[in-house]
N, C-alpha and C. Protein backbone atom coordinates (compact mmCIF):
# COMPACT_ATOMS: atom_id res chain seq x y z
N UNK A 1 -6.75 2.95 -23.11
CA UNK A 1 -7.19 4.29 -22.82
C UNK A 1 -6.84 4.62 -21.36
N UNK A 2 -5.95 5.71 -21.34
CA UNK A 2 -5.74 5.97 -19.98
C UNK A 2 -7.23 7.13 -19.14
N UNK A 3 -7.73 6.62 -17.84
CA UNK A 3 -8.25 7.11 -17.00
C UNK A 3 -7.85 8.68 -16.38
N UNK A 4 -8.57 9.72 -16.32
CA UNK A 4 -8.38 10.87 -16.50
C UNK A 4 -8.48 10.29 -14.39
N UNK A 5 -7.48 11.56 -13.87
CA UNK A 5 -7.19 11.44 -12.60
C UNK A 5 -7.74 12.71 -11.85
N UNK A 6 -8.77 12.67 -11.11
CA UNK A 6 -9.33 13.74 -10.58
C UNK A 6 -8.93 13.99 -9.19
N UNK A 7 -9.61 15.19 -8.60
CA UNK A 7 -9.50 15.35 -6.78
C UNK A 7 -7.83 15.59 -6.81
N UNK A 8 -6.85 15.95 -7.33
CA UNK A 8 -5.58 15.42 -7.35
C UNK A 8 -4.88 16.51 -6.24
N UNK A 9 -5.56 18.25 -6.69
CA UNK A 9 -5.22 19.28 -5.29
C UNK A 9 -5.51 19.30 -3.69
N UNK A 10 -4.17 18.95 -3.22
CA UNK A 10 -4.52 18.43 -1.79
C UNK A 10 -5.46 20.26 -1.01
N UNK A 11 -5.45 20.88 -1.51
CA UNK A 11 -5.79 22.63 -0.68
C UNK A 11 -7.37 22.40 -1.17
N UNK A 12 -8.03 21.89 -2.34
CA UNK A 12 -9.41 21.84 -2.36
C UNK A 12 -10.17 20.51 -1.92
N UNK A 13 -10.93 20.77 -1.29
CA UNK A 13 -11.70 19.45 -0.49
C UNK A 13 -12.45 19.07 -1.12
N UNK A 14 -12.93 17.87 -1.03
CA UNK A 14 -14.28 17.45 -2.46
C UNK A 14 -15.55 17.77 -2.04
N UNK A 15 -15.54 19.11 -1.62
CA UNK A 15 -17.22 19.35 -1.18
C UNK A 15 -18.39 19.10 -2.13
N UNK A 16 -19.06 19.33 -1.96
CA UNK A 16 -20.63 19.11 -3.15
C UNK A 16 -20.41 19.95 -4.17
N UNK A 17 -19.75 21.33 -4.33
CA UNK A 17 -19.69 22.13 -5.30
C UNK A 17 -18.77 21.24 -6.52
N UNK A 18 -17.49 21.07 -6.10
CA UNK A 18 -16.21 20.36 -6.21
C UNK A 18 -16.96 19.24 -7.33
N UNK A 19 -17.23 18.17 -6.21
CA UNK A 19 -17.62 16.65 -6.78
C UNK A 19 -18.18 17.18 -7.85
N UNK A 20 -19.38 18.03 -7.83
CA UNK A 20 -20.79 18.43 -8.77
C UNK A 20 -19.78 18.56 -9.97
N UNK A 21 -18.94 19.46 -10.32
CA UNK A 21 -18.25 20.13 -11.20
C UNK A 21 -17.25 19.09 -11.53
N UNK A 22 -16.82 17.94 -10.70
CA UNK A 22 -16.13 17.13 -11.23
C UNK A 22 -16.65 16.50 -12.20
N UNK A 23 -17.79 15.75 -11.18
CA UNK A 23 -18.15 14.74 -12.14
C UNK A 23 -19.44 15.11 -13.17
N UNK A 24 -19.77 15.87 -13.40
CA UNK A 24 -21.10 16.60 -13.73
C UNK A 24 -22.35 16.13 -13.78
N UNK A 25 -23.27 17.18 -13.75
CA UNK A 25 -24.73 17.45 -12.75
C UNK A 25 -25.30 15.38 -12.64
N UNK A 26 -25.40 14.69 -14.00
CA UNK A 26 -26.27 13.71 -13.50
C UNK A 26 -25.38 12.44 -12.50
N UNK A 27 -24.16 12.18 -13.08
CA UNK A 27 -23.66 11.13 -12.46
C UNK A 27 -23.62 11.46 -10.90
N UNK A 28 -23.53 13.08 -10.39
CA UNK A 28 -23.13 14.06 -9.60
C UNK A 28 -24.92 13.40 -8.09
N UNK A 29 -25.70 12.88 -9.12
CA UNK A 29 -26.85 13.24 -8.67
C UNK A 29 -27.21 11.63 -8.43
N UNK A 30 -26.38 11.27 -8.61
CA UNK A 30 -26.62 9.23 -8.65
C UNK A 30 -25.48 9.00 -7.21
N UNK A 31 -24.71 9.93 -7.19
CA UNK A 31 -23.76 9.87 -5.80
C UNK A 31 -24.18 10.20 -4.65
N UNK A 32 -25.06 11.62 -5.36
CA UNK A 32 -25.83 12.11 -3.38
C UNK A 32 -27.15 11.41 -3.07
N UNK A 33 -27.40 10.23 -4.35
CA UNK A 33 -28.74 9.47 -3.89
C UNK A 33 -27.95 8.26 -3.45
N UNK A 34 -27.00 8.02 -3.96
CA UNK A 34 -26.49 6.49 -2.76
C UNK A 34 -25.61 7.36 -1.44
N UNK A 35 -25.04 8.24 -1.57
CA UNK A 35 -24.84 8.73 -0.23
C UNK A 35 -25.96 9.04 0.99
N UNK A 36 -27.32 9.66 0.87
CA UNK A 36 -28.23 9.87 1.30
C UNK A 36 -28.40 8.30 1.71
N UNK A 37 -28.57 7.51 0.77
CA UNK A 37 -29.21 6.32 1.10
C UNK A 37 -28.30 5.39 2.25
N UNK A 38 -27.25 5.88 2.25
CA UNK A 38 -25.88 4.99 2.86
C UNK A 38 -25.95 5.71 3.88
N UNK A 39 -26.04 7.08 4.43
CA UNK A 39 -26.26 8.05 5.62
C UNK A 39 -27.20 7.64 6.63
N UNK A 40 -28.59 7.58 5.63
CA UNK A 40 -29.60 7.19 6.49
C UNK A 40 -29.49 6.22 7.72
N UNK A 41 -30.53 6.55 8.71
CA UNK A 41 -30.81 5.26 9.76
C UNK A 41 -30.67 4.28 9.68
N UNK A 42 -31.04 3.50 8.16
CA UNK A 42 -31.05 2.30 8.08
C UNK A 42 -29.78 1.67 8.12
N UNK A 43 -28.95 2.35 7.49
CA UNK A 43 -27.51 1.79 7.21
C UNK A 43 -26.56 2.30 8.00
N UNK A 44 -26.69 3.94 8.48
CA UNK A 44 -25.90 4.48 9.62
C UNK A 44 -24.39 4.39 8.96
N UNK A 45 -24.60 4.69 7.63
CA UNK A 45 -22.74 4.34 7.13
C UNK A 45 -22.20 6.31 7.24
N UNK A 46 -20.83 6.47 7.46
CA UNK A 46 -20.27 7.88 7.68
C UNK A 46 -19.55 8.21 5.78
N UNK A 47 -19.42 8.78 5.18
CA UNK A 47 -18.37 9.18 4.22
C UNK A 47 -17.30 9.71 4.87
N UNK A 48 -16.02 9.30 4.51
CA UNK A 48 -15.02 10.12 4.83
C UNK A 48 -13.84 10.68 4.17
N UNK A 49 -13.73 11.81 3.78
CA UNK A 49 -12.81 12.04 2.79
C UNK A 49 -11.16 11.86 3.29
N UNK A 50 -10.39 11.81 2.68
CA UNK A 50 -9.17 12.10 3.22
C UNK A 50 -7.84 12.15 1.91
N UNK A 51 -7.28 13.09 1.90
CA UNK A 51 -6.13 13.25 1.40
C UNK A 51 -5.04 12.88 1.71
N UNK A 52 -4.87 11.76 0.65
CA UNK A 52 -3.34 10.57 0.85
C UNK A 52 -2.36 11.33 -0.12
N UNK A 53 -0.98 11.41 0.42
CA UNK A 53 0.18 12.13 -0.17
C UNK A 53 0.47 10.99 -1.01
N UNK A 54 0.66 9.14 -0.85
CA UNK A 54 1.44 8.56 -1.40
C UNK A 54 0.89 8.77 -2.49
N UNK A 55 -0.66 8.67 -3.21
CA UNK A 55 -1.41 8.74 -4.57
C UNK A 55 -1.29 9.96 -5.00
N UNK A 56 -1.48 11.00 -4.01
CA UNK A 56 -1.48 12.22 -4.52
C UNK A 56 -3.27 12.47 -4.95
N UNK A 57 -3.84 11.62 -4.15
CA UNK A 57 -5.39 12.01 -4.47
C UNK A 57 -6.27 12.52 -3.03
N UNK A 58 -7.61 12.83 -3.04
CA UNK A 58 -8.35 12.64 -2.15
C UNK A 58 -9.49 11.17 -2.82
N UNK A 59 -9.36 10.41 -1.47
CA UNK A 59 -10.28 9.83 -1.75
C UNK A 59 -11.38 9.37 -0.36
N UNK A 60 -12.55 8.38 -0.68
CA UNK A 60 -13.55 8.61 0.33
C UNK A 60 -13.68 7.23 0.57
N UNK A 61 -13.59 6.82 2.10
CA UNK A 61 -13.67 5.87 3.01
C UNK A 61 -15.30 5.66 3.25
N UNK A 62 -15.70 4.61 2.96
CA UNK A 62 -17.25 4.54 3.99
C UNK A 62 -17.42 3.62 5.14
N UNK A 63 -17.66 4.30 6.41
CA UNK A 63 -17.40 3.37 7.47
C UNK A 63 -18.56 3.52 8.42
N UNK A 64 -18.72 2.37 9.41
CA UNK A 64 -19.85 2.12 10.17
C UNK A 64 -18.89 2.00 11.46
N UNK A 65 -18.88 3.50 12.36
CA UNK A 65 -18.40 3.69 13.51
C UNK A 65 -16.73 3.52 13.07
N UNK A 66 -16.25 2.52 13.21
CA UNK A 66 -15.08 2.28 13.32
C UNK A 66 -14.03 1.89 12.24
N UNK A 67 -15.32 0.79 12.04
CA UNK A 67 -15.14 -0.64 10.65
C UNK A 67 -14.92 0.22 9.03
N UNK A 68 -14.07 0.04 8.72
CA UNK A 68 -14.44 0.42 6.84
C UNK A 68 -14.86 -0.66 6.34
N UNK A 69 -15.69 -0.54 5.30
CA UNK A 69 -16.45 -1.11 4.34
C UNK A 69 -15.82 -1.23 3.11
N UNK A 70 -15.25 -2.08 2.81
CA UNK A 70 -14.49 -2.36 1.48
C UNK A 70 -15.70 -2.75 -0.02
């Protein structure tokens, strides 16, 4: 079974509307509770989006200051 390929237009950014409508409302709602949770003080982690030409996707980096988090 091939994997359906999302985020693929480099001109739309994956804002909250975007993601929401990507992935729809509940999975949508399991992302901004580990993002929230990954934001917070405790963990101090950043999201970062970025649009790579070689994939032809946007995708999201999570990093602490400098470091990415694999």
């Amino acid at each position: 079974m091939d994997a359906e390929l999302l985020l693929r237009e480099q001109e739309i950014f994956p804002s909250k509307e975007v993601l929401k409508n990507v992935l729809g409302e509940m999975i949508y709602s399991v992302f901004e509770e580990l993002e929230t949770r990954l934001t917070s003080d405790e963990f101090a982690l950043a999201f970062d989006w970025n649009y790579y030409r070689d994939g032809k996707a946007w995708l999201c980096k999570v990093c602490r200051k400098k470091k990415t988090y694999k």
